[in-house]
N, C-alpha and C. Protein backbone atom coordinates (compact mmCIF):
# COMPACT_ATOMS: atom_id res chain seq x y z
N UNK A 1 36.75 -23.65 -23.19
CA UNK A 1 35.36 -23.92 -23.54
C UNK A 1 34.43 -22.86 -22.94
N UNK A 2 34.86 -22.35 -21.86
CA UNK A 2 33.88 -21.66 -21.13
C UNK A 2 34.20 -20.08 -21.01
N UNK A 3 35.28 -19.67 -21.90
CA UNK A 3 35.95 -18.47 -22.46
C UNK A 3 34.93 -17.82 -22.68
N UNK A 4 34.20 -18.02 -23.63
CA UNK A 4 33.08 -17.09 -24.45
C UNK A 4 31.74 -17.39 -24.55
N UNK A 5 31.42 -16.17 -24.15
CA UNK A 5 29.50 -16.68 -23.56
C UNK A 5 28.89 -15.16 -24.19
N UNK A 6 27.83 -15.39 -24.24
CA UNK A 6 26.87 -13.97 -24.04
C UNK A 6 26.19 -13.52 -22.68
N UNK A 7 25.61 -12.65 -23.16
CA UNK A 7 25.07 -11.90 -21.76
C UNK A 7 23.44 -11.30 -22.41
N UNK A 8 22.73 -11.65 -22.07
CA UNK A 8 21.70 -10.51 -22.71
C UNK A 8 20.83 -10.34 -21.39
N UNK A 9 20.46 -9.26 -21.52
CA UNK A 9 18.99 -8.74 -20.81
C UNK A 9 17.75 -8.14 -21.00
N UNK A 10 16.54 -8.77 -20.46
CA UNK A 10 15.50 -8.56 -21.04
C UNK A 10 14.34 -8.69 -20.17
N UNK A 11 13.09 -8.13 -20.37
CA UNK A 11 12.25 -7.78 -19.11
C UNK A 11 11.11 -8.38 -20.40
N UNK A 12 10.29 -8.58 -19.19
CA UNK A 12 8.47 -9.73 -19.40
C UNK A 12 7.67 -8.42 -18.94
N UNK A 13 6.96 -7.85 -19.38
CA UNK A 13 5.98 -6.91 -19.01
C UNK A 13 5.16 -7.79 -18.19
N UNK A 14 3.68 -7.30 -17.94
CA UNK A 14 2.55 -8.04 -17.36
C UNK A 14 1.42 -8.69 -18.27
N UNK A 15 2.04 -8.82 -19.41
CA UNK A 15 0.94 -9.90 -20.76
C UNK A 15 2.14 -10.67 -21.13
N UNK A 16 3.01 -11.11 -20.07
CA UNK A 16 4.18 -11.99 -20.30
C UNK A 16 4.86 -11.62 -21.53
N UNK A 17 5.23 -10.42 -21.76
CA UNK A 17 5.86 -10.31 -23.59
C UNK A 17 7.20 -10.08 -23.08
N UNK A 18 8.26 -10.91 -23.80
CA UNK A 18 9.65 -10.72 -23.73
C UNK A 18 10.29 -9.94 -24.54
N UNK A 19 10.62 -8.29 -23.72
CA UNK A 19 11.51 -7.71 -25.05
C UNK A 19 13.24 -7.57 -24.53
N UNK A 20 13.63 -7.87 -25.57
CA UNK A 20 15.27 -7.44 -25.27
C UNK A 20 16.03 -5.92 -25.14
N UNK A 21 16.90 -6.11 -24.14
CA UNK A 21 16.98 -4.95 -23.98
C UNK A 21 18.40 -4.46 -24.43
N UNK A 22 19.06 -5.34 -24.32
CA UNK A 22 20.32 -5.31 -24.42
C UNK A 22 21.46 -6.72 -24.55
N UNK A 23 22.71 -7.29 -25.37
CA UNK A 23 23.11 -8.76 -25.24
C UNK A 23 24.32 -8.00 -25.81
N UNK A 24 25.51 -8.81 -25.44
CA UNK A 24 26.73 -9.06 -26.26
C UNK A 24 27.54 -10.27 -26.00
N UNK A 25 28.63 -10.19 -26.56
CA UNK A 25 29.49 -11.39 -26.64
C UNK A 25 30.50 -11.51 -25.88
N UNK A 26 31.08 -11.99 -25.00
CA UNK A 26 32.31 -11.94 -24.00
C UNK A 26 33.31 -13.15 -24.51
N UNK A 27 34.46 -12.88 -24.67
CA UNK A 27 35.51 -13.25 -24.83
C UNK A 27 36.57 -13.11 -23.38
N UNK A 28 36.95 -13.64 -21.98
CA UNK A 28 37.47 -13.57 -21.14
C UNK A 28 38.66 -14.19 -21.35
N UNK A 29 39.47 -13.59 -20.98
CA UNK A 29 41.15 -14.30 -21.75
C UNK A 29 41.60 -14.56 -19.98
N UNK A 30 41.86 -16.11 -19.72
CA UNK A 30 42.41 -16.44 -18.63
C UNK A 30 43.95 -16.67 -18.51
N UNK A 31 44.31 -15.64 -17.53
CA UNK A 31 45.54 -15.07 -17.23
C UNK A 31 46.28 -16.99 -16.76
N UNK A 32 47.80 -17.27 -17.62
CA UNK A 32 48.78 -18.39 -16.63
C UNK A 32 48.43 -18.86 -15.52
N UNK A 33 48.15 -19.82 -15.24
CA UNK A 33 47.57 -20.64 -13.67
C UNK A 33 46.88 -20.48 -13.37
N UNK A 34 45.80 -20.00 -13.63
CA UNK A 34 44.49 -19.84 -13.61
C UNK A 34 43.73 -20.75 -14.00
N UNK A 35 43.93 -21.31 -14.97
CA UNK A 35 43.29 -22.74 -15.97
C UNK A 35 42.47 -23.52 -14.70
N UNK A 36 41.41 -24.03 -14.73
CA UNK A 36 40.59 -24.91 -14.34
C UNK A 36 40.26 -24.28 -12.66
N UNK A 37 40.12 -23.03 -12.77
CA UNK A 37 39.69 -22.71 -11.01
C UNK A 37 38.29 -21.90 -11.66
N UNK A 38 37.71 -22.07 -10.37
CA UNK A 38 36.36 -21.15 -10.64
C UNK A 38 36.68 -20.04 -10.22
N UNK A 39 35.43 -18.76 -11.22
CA UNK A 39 36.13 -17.39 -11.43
C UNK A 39 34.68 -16.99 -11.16
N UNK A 40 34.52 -15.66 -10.98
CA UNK A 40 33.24 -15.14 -10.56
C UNK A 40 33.44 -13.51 -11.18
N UNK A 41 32.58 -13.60 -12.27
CA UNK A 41 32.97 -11.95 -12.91
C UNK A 41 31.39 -11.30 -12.83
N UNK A 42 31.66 -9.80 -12.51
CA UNK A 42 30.04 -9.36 -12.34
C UNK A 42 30.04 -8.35 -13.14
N UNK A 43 28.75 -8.34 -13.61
CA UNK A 43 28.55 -7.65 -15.51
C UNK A 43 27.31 -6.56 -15.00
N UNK A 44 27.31 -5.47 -14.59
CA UNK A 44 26.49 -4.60 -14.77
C UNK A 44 25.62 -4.08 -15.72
N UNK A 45 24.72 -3.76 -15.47
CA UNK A 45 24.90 -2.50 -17.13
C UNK A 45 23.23 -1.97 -16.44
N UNK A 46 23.19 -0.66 -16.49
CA UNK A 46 22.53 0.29 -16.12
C UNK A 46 21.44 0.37 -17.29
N UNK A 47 19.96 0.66 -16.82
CA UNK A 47 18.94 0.79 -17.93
C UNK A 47 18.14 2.35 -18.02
N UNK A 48 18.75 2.78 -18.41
CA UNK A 48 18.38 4.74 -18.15
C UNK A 48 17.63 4.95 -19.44
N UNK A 49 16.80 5.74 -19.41
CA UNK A 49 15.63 6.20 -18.68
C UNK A 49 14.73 5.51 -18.93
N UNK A 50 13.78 5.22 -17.77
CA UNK A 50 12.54 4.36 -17.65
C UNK A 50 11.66 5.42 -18.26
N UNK A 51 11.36 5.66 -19.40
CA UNK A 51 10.26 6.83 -19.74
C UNK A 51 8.80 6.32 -19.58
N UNK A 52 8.08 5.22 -19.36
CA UNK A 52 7.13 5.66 -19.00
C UNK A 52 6.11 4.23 -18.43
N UNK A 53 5.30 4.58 -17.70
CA UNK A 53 4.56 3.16 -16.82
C UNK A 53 4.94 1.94 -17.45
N UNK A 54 4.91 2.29 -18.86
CA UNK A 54 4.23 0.47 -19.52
C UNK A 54 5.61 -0.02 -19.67
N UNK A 55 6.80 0.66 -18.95
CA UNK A 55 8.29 -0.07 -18.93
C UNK A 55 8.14 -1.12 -17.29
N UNK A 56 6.97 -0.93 -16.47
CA UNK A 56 6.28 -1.88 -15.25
C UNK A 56 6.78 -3.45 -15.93
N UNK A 57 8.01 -4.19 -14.93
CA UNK A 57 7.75 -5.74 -15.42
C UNK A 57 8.88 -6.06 -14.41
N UNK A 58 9.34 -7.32 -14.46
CA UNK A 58 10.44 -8.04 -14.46
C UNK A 58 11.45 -8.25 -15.11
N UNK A 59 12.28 -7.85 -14.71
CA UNK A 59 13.97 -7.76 -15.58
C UNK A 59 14.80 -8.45 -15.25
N UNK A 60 15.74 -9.22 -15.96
CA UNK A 60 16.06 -10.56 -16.10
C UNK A 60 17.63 -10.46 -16.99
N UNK A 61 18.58 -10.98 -16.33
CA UNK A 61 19.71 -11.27 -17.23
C UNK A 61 19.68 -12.78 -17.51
N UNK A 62 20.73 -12.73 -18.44
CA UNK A 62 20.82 -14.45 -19.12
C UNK A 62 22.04 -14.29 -19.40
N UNK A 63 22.99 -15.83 -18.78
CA UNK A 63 24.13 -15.78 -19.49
C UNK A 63 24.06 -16.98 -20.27
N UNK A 64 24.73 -17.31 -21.70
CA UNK A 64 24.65 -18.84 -22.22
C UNK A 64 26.27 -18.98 -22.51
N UNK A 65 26.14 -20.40 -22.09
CA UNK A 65 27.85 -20.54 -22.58
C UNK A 65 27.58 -21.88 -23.98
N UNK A 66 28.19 -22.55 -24.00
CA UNK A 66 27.68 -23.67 -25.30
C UNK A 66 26.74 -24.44 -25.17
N UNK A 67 26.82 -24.70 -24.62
CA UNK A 67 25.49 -25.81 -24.19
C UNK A 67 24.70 -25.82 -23.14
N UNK A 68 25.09 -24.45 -22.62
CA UNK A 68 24.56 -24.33 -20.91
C UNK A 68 23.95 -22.57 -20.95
N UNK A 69 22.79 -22.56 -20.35
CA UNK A 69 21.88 -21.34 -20.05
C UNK A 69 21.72 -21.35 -18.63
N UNK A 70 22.33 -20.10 -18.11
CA UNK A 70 22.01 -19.34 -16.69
C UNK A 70 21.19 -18.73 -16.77
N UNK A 71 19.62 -18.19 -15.78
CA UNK A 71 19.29 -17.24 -16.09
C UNK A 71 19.15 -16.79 -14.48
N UNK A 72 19.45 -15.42 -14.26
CA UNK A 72 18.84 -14.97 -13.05
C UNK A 72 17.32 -14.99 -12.21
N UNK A 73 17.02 -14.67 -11.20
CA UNK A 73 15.77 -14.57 -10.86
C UNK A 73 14.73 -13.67 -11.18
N UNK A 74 15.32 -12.26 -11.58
CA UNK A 74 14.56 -11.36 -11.88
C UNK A 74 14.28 -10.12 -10.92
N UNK A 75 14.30 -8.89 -11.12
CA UNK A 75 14.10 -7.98 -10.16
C UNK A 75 13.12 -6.90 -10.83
N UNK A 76 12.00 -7.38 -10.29
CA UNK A 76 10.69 -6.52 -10.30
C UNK A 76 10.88 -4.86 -10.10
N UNK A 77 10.45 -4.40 -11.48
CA UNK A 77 10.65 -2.76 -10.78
C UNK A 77 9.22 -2.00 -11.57
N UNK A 78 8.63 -0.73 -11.06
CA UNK A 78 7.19 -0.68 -10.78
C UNK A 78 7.65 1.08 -10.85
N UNK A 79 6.75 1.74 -12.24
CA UNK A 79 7.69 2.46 -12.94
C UNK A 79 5.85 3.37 -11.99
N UNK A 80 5.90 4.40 -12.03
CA UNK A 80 5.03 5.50 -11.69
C UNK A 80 5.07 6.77 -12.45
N UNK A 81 4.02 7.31 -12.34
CA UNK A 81 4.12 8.74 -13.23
C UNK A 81 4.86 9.96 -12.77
N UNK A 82 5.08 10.81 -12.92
CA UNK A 82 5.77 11.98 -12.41
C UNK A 82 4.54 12.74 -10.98
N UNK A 83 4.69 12.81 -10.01
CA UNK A 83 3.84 13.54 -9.53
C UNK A 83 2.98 12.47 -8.84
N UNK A 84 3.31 10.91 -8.84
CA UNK A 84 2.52 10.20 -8.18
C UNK A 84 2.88 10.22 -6.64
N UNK A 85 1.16 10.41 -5.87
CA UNK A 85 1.39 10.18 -4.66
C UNK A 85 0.36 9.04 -4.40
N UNK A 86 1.25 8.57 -3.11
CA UNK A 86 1.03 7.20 -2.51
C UNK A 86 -0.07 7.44 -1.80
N UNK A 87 -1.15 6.63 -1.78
CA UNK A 87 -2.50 6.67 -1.11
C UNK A 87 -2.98 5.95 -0.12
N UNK A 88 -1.34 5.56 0.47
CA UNK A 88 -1.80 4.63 1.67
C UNK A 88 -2.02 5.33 3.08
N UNK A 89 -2.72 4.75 3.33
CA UNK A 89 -3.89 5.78 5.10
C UNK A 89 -3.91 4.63 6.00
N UNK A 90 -2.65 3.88 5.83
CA UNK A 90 -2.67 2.91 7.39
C UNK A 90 -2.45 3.33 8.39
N UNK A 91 -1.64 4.99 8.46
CA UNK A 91 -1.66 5.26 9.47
C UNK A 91 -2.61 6.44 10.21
N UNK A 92 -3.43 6.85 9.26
CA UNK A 92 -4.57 7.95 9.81
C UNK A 92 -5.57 6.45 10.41
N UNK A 93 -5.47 5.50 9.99
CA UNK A 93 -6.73 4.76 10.09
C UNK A 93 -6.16 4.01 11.51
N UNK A 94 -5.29 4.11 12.40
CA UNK A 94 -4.75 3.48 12.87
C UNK A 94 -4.98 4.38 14.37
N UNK A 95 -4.67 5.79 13.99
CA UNK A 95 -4.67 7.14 15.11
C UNK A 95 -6.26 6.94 15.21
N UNK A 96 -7.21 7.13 13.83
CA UNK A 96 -8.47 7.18 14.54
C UNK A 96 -9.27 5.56 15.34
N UNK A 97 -8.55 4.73 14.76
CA UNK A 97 -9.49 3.86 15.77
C UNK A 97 -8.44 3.67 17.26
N UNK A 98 -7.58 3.99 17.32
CA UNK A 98 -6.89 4.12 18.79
C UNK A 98 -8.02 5.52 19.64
N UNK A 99 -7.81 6.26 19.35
CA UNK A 99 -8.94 7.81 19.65
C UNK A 99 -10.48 7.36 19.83
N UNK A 100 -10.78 6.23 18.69
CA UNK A 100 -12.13 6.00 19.18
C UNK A 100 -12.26 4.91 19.93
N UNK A 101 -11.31 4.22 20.08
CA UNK A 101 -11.60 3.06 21.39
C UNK A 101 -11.21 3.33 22.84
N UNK A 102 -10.70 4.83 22.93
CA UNK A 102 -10.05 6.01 23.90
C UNK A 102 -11.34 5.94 24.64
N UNK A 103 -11.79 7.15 23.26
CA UNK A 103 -13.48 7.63 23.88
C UNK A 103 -14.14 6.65 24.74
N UNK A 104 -14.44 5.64 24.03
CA UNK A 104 -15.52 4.76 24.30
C UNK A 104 -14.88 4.04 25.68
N UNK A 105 -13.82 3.81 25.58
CA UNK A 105 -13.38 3.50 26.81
C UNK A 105 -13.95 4.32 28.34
N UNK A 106 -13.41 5.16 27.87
CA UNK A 106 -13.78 6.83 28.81
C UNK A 106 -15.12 6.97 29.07
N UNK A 107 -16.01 6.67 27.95
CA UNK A 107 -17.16 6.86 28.18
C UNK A 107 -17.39 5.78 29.05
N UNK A 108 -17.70 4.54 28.92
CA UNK A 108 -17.90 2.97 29.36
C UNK A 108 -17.42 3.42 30.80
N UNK A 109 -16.57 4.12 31.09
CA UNK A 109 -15.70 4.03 32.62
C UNK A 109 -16.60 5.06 33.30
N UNK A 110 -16.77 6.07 32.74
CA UNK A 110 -17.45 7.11 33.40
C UNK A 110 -18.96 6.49 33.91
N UNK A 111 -19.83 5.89 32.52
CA UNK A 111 -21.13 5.52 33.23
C UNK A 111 -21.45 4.61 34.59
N UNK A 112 -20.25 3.48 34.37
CA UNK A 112 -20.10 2.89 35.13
C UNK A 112 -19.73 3.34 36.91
N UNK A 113 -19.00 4.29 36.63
CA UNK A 113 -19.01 5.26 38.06
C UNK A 113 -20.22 6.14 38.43
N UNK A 114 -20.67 6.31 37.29
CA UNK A 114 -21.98 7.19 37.56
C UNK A 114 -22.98 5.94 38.06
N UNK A 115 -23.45 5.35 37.47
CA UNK A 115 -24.39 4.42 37.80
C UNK A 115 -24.34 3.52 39.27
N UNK A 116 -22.83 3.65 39.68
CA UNK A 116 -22.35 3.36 41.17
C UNK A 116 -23.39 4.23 42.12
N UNK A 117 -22.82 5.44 42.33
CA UNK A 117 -23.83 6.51 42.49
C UNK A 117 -25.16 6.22 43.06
């Protein structure tokens, strides 16, 4: 019963649209004594080439057997242009307020000795 299933895969952009990407049919022929044990088979399949941003979504396999639908969780992938650079400054912003709470420190310490004086 559980011989022959499909497989398809397919990604939800970000206006929730489901396109298919790829499905076929599996036929698994279980080898003598094997009958009634659980089996664990892993189905790859590579999606080359991401050509361009608006391929940005969630990608998703599905297996169905007769009456029964698996579907995976999904693995988010976040497509960029050629030549994109990352614009994150957590760490310049991080050196200058360490440097300016230095100063001010320094300063605050110094008047305070001066004003001893």
């Amino acid at each position: 019963k559980y011989t022959r299933f499909s497989i398809s895969y397919y990604w939800i952009n970000s206006l929730d649209q489901k396109t298919s990407i790829y499905s076929r049919l599996e036929n698994v022929v279980i080898p003598s004594g094997e009958e009634n044990k659980t089996a664990a088979l892993s189905y790859d399949y590579r999606i080359m080439p991401l050509e361009n941003t608006s391929s940005t979504g969630t990608y998703y396999c599905k297996v169905i057997w007769n009456d029964i639908e698996k579907m995976g969780k999904g693995v988010f992938v976040l497509i960029r242009d050629t030549g994109y650079i990352n614009t994150s400054y957590g760490w310049e912003i991080l050196v200058t307020l360490t440097v300016l709470l230095a100063v001010l420190s320094i300063t605050a310490t110094a008047l305070l000795l001066w004003k001893r004086k």
